[in-house]
PDB file of N, CA and C in Angstrom:
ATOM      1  N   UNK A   1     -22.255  20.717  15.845  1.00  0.00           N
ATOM      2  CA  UNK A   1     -23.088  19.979  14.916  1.00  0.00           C
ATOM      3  C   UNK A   1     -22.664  20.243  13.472  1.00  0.00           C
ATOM      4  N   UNK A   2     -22.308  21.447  13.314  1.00  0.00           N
ATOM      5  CA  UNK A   2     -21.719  22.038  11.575  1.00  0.00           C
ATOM      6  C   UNK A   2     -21.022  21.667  11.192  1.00  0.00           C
ATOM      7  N   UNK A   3     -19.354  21.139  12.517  1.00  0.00           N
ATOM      8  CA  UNK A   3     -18.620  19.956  12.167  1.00  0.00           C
ATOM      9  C   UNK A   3     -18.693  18.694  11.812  1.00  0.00           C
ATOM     10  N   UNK A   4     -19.600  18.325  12.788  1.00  0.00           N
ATOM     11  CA  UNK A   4     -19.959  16.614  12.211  1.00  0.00           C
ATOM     12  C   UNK A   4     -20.600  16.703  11.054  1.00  0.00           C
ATOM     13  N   UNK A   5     -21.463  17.364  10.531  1.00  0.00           N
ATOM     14  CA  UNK A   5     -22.106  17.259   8.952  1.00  0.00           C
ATOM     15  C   UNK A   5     -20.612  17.668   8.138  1.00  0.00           C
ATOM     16  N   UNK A   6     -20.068  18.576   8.273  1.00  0.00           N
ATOM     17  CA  UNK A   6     -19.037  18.667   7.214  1.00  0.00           C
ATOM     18  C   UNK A   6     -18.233  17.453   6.906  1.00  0.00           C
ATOM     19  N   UNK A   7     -17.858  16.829   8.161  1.00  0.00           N
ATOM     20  CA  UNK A   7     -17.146  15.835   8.576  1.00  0.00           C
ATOM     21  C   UNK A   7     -17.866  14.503   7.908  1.00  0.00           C
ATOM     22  N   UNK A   8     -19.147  14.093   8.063  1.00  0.00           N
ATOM     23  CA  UNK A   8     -20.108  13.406   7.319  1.00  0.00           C
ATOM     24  C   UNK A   8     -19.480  13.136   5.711  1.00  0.00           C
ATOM     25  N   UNK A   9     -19.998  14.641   5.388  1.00  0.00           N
ATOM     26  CA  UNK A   9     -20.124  14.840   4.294  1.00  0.00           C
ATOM     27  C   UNK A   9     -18.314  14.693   3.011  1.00  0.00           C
ATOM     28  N   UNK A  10     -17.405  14.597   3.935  1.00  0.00           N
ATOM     29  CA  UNK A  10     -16.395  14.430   3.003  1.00  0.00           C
ATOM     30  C   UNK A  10     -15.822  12.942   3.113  1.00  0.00           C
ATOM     31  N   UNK A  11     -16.864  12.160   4.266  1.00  0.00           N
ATOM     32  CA  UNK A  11     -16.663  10.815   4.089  1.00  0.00           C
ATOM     33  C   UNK A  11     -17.296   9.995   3.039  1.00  0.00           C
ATOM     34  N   UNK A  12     -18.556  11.009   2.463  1.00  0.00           N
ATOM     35  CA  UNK A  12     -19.384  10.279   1.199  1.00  0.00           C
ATOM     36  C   UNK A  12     -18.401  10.686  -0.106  1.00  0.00           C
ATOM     37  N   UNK A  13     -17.353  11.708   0.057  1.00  0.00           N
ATOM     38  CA  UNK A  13     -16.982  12.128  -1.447  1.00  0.00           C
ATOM     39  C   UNK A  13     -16.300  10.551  -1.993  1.00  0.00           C
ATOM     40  N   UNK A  14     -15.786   9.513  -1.489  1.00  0.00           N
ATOM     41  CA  UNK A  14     -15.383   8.308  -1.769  1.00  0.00           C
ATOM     42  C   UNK A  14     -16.205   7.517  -2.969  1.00  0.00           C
ATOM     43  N   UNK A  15     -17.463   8.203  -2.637  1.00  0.00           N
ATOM     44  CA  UNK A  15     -18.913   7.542  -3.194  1.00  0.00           C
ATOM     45  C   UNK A  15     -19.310   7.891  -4.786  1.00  0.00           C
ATOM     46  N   UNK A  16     -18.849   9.107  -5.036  1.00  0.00           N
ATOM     47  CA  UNK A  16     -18.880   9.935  -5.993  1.00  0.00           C
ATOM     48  C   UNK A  16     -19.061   9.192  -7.298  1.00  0.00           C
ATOM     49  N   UNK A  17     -17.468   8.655  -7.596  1.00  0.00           N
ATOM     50  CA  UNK A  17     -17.512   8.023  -8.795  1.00  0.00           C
ATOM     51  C   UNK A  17     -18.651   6.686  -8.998  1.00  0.00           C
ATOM     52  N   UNK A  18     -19.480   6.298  -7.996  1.00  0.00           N
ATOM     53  CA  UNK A  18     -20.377   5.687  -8.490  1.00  0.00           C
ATOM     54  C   UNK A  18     -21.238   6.174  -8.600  1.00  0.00           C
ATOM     55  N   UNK A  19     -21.818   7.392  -8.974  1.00  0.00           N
ATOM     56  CA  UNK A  19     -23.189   8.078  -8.397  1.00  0.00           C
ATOM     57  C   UNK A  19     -23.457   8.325 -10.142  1.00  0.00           C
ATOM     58  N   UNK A  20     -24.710   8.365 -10.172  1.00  0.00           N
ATOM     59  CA  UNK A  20     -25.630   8.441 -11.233  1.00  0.00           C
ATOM     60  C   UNK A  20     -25.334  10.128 -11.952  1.00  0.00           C
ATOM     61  N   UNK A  21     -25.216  10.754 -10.940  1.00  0.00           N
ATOM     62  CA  UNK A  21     -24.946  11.737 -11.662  1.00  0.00           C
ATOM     63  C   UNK A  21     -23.210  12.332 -11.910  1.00  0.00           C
ATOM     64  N   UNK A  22     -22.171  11.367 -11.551  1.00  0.00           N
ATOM     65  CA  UNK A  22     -21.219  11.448 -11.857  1.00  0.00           C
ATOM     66  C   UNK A  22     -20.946  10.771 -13.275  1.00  0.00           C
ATOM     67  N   UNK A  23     -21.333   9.376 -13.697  1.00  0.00           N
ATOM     68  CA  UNK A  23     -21.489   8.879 -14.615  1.00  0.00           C
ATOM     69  C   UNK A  23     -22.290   9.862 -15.719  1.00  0.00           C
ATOM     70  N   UNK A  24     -23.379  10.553 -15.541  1.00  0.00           N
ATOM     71  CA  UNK A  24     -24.196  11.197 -16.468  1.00  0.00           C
ATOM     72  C   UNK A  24     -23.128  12.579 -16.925  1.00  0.00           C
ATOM     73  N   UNK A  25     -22.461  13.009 -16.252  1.00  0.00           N
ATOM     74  CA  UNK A  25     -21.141  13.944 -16.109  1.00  0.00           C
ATOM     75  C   UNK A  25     -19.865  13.428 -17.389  1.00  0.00           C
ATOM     76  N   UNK A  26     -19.537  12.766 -17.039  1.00  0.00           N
ATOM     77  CA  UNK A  26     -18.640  11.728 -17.117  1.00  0.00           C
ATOM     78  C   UNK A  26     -18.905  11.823 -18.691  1.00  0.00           C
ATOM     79  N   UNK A  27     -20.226  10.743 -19.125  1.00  0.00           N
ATOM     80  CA  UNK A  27     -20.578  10.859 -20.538  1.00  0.00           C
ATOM     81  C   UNK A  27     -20.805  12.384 -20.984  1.00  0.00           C
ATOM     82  N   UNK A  28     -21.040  13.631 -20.557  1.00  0.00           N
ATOM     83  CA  UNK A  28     -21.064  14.467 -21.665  1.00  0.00           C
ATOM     84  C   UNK A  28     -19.642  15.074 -21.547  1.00  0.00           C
ATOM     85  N   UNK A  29     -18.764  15.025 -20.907  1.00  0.00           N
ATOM     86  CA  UNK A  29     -17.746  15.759 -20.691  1.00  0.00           C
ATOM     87  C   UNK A  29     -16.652  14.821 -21.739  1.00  0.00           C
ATOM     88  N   UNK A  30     -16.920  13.547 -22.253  1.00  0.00           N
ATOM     89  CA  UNK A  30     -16.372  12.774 -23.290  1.00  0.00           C
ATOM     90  C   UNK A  30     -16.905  13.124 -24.587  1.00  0.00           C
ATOM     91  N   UNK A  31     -18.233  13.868 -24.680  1.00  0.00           N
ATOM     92  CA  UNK A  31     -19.115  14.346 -25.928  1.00  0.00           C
ATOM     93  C   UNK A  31     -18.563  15.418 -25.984  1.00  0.00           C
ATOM     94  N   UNK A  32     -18.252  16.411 -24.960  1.00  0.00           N
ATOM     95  CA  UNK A  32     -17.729  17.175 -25.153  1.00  0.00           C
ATOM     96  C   UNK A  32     -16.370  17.675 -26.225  1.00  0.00           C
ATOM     97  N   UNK A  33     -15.513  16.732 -25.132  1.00  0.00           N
ATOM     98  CA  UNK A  33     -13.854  16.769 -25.585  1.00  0.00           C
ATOM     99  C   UNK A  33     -14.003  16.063 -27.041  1.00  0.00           C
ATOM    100  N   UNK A  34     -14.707  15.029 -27.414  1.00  0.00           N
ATOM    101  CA  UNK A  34     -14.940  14.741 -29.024  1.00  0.00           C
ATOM    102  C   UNK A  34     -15.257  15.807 -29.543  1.00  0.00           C
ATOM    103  N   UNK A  35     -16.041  16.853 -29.531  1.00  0.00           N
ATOM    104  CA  UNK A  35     -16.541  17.944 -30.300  1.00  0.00           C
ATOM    105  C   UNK A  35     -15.777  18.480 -30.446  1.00  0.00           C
ATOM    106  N   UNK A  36     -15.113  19.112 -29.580  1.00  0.00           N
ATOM    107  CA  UNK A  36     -13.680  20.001 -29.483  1.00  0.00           C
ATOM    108  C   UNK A  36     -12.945  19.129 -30.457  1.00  0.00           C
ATOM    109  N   UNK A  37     -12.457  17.849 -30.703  1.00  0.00           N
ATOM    110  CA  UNK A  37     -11.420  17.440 -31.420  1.00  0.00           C
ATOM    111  C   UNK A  37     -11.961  17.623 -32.625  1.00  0.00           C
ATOM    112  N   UNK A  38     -13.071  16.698 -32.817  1.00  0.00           N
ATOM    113  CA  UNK A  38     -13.365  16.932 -34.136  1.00  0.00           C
ATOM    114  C   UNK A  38     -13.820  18.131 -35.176  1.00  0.00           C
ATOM    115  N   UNK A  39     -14.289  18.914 -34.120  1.00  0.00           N
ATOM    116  CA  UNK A  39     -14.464  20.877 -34.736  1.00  0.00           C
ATOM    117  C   UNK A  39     -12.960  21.362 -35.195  1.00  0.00           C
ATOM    118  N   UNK A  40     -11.862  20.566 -34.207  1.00  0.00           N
ATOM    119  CA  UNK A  40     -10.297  21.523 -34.229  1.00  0.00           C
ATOM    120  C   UNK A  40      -9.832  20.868 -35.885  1.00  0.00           C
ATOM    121  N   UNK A  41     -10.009  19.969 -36.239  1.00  0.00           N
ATOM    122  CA  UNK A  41      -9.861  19.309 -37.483  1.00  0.00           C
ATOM    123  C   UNK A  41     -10.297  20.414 -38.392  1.00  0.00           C
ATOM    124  N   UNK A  42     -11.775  20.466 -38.525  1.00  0.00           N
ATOM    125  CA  UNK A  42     -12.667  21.267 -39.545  1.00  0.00           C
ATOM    126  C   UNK A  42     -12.063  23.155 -39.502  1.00  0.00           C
ATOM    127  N   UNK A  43     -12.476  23.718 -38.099  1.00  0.00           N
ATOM    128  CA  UNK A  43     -11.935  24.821 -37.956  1.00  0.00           C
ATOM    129  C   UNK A  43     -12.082  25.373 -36.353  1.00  0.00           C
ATOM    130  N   UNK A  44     -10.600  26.063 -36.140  1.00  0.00           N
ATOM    131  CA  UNK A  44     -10.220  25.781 -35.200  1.00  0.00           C
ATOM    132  C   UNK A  44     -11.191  27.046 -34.169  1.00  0.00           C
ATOM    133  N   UNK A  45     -11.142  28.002 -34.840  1.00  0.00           N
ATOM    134  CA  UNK A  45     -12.510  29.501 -33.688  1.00  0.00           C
ATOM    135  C   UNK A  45     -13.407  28.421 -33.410  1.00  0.00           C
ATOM    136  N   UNK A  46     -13.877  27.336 -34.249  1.00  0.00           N
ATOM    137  CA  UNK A  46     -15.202  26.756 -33.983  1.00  0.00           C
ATOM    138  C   UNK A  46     -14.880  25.531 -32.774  1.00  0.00           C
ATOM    139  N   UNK A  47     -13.631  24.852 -32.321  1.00  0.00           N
ATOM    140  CA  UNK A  47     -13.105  24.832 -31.504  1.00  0.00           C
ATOM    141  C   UNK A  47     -13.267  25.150 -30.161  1.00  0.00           C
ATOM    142  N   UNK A  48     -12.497  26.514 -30.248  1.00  0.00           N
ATOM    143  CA  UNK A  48     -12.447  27.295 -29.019  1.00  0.00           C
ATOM    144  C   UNK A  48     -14.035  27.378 -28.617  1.00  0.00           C
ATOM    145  N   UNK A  49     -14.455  27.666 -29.561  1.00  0.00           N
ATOM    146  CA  UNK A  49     -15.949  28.293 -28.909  1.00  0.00           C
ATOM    147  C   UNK A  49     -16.944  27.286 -28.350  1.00  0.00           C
ATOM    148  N   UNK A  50     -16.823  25.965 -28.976  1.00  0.00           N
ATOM    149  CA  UNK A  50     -17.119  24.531 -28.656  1.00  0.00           C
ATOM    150  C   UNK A  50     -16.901  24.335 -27.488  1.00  0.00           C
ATOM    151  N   UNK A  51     -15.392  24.694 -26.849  1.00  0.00           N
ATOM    152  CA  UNK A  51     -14.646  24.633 -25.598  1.00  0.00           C
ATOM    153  C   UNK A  51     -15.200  25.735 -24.476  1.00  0.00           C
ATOM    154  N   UNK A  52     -15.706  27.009 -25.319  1.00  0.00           N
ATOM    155  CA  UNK A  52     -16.336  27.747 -23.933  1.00  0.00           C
ATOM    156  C   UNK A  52     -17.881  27.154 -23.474  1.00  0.00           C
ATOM    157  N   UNK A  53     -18.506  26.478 -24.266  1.00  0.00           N
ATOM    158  CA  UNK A  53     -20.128  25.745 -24.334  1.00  0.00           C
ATOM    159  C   UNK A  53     -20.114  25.449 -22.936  1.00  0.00           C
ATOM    160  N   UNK A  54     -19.008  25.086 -22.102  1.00  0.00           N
ATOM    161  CA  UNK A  54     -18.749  24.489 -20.919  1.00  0.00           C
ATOM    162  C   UNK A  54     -19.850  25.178 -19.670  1.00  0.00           C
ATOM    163  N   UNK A  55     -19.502  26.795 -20.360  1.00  0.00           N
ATOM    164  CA  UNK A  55     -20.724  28.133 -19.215  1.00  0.00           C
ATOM    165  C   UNK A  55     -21.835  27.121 -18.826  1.00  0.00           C
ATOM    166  N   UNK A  56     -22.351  27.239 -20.281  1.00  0.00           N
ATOM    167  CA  UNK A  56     -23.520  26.421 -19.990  1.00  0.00           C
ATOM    168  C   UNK A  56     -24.142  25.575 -18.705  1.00  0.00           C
ATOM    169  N   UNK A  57     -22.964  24.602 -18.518  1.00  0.00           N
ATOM    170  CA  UNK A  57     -23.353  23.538 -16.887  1.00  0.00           C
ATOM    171  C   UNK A  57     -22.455  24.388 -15.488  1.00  0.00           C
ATOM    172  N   UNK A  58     -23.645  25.144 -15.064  1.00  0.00           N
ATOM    173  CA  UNK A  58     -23.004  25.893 -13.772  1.00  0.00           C
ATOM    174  C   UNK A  58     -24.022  26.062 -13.212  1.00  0.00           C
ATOM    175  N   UNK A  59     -23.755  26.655 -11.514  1.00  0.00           N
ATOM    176  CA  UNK A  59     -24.800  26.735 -10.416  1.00  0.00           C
ATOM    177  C   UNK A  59     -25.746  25.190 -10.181  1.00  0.00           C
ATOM    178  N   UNK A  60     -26.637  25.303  -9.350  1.00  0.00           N
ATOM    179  CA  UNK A  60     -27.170  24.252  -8.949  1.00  0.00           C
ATOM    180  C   UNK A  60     -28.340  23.833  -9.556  1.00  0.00           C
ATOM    181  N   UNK A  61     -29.378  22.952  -9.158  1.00  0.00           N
ATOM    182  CA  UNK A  61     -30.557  22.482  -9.243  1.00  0.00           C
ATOM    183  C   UNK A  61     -30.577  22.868 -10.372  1.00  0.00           C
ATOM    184  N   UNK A  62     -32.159  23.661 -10.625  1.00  0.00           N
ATOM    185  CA  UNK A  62     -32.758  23.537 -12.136  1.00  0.00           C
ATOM    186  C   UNK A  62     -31.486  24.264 -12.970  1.00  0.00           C
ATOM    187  N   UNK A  63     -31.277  25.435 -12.740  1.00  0.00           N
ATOM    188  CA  UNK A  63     -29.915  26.172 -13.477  1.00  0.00           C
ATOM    189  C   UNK A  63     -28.721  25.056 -14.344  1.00  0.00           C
ATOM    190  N   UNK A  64     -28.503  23.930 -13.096  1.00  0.00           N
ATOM    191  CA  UNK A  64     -27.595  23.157 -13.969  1.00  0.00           C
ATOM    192  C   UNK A  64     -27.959  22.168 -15.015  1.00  0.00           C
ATOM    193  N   UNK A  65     -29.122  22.112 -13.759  1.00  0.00           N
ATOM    194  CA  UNK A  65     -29.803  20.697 -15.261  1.00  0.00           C
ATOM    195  C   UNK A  65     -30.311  21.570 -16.301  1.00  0.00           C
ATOM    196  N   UNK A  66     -30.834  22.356 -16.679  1.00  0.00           N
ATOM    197  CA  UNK A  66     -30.966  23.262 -18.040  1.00  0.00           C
ATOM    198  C   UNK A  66     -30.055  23.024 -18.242  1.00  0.00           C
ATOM    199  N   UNK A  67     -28.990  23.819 -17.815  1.00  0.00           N
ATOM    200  CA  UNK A  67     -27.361  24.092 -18.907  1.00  0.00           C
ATOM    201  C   UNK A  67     -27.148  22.189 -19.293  1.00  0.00           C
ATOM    202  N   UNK A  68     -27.110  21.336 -18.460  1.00  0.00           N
ATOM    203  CA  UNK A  68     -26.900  19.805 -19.210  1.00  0.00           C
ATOM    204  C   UNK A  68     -27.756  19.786 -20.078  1.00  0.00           C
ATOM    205  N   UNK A  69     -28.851  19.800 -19.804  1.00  0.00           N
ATOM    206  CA  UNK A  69     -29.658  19.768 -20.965  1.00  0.00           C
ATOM    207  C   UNK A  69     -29.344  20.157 -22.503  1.00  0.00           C
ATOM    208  N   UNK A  70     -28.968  21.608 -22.380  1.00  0.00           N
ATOM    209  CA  UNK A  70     -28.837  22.447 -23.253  1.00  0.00           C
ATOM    210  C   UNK A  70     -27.474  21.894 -24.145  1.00  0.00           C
ATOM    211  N   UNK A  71     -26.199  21.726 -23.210  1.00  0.00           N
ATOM    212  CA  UNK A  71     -25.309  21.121 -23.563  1.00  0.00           C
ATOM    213  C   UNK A  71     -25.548  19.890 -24.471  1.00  0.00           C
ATOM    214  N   UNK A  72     -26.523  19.064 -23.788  1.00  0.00           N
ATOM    215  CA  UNK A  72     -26.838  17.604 -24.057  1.00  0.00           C
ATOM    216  C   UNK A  72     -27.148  17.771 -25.592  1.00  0.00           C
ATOM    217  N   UNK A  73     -28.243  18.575 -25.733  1.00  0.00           N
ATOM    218  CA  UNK A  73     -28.446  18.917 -26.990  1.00  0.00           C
ATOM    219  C   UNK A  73     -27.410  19.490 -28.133  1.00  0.00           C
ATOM    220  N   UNK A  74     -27.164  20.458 -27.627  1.00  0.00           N
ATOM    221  CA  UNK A  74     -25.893  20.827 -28.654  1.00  0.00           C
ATOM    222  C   UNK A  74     -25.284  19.364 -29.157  1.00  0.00           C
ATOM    223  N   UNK A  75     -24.904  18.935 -28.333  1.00  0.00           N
ATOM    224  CA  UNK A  75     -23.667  17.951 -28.773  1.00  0.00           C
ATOM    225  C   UNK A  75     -24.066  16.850 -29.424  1.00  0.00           C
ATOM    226  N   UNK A  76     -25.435  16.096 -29.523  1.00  0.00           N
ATOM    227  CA  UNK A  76     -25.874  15.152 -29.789  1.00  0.00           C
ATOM    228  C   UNK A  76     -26.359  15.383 -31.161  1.00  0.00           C
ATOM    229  N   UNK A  77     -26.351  16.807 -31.698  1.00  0.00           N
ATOM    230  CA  UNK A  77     -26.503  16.733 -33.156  1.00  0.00           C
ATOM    231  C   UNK A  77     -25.216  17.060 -33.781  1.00  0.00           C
ATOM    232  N   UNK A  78     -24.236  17.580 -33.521  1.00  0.00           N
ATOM    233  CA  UNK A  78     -23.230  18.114 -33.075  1.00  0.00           C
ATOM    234  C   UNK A  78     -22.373  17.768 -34.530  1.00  0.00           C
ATOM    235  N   UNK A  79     -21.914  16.151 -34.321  1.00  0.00           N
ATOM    236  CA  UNK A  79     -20.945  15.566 -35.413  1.00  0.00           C
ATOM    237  C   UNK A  79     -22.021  15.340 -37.069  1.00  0.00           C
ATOM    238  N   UNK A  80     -23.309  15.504 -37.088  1.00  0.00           N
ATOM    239  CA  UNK A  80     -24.040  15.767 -38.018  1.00  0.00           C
ATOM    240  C   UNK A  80     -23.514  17.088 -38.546  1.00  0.00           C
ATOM    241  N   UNK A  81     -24.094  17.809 -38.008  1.00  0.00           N
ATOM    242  CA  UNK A  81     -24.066  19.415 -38.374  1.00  0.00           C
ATOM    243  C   UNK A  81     -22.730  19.327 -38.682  1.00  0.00           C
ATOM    244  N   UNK A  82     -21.408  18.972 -38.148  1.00  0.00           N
ATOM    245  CA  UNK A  82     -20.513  19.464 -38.857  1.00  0.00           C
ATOM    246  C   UNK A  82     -20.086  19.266 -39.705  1.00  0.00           C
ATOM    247  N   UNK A  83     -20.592  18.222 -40.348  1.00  0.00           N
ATOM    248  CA  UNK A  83     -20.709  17.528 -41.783  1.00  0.00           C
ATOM    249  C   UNK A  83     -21.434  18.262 -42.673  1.00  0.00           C
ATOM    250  N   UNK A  84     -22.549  18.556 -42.041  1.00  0.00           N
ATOM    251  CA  UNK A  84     -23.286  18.874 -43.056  1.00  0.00           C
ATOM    252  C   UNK A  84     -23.348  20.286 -43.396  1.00  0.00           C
ATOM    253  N   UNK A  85     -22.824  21.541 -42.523  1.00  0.00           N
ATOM    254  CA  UNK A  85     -22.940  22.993 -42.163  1.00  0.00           C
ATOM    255  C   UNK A  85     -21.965  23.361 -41.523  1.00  0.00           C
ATOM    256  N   UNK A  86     -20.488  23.391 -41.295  1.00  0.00           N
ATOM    257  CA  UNK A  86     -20.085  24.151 -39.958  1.00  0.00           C
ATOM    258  C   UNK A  86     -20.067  25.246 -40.032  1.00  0.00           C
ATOM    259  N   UNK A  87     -20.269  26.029 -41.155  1.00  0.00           N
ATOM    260  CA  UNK A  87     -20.400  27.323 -41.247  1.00  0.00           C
ATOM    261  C   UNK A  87     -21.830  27.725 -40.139  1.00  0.00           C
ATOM    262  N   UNK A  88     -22.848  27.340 -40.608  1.00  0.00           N
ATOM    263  CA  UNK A  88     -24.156  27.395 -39.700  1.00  0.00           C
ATOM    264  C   UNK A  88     -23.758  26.716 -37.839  1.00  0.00           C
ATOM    265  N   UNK A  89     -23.431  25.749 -38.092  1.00  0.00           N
ATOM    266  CA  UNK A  89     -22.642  25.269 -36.510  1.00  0.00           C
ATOM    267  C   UNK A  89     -22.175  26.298 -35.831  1.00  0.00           C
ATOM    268  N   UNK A  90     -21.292  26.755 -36.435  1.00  0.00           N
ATOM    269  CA  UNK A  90     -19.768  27.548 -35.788  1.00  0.00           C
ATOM    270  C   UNK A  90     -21.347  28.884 -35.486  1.00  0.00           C
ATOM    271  N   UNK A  91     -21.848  30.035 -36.537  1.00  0.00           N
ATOM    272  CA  UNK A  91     -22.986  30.637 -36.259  1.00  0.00           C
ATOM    273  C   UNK A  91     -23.626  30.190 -34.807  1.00  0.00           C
ATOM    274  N   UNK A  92     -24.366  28.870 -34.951  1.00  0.00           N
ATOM    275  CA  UNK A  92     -25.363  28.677 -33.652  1.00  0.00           C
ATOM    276  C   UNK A  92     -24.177  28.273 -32.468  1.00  0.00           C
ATOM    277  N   UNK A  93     -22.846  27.564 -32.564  1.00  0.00           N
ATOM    278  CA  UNK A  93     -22.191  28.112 -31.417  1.00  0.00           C
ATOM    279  C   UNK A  93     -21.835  28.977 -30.528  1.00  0.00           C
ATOM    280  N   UNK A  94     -21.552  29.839 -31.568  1.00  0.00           N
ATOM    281  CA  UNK A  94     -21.021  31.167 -31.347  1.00  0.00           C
ATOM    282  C   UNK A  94     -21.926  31.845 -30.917  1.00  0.00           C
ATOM    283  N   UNK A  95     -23.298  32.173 -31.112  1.00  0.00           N
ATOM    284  CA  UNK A  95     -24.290  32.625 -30.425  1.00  0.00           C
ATOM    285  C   UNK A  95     -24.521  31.760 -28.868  1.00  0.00           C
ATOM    286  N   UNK A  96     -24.822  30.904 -29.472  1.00  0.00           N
ATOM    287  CA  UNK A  96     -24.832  30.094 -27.295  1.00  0.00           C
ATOM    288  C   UNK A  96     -24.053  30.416 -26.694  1.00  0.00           C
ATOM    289  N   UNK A  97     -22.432  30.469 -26.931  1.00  0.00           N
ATOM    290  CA  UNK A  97     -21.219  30.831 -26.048  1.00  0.00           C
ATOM    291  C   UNK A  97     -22.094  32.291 -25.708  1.00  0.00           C
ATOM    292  N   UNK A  98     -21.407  33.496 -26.473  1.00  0.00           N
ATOM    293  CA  UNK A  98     -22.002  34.229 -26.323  1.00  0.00           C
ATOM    294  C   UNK A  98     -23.178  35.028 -25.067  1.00  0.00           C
ATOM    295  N   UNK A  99     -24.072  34.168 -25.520  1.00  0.00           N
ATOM    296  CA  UNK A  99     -25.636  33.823 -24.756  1.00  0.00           C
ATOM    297  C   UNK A  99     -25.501  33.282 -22.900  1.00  0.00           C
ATOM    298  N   UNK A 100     -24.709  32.633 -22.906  1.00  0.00           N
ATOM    299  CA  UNK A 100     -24.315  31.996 -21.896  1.00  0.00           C
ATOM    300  C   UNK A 100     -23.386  32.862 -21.122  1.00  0.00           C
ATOM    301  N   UNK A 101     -22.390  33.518 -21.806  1.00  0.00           N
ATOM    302  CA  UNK A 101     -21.386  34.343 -21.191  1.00  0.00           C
ATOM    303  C   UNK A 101     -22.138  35.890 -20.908  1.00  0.00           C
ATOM    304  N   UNK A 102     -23.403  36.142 -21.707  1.00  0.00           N
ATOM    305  CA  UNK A 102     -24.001  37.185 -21.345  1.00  0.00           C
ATOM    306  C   UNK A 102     -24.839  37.344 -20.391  1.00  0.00           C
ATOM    307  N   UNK A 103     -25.763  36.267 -19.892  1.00  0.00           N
ATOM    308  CA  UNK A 103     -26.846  36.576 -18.627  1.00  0.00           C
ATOM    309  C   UNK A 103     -26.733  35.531 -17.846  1.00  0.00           C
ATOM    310  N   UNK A 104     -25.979  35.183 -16.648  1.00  0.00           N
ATOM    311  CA  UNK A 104     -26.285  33.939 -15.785  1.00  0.00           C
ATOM    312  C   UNK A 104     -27.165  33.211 -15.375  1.00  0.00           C
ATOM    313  N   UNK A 105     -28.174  33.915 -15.663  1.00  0.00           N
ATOM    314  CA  UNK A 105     -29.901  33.524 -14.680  1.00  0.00           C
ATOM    315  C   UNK A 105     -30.345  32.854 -16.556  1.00  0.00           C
ATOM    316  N   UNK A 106     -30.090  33.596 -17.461  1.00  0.00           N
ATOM    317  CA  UNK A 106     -31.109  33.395 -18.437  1.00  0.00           C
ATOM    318  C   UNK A 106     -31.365  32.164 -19.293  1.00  0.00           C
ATOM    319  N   UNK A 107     -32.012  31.488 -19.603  1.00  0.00           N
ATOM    320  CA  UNK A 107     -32.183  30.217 -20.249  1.00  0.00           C
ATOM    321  C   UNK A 107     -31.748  30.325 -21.677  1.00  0.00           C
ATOM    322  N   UNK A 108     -30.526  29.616 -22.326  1.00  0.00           N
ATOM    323  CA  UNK A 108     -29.852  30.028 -23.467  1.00  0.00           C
ATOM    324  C   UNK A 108     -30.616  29.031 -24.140  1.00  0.00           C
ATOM    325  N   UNK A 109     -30.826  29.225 -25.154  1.00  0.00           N
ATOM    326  CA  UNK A 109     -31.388  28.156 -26.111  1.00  0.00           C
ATOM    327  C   UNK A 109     -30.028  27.757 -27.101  1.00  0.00           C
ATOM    328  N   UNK A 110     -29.818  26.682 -27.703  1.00  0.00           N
ATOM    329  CA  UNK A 110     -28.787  26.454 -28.177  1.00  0.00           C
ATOM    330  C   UNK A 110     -29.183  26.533 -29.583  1.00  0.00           C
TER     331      UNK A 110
END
């Protein structure tokens, strides 16, 4: 029986790229890679650290949707702030990376 579900189950991976939450993926992982470019312009640590934010979306259920969440947020004020502060940016990045790379279970605030 453990076979046929496995077996099942890698006949739906076909399905993927239409799925609601591949698309919802899809768009922040493009918010993403913009941040990264446009931080590497301004300054480049702020960059890298932009690029580790990634911690953030890991493990399953509620765990991941927080970290999207959290992500979601970061990034959506993201090209503001770096206009207006990256000194303060690069600061509240650098603390989330950080934050994220320090407790797996813990809810990082961005």
């Amino acid at each position: 029986m453990g076979w046929l579900s496995l077996r099942l189950l890698s006949r739906l991976r076909r399905w993927r790229p239409w799925t609601a939450r591949y698309r919802q993926e899809q768009r922040l992982i493009e918010q993403w890679v913009g941040a990264i470019v446009a931080a590497a312009g301004v300054d480049y640590a702020l960059a890298c650290d932009t690029a580790e934010l990634a911690a953030w979306v890991r493990g399953y259920g509620e765990t991941r949707h927080r970290g999207f969440r959290q992500l979601g947020q970061t990034l959506a004020e993201y090209s503001a702030r770096l206009g207006a502060d990256s000194a303060a940016l690069a600061a509240s990045v650098r603390a989330g990376r950080k934050a994220a790379h320090s407790d797996q279970d813990r809810e990082v605030k961005p």
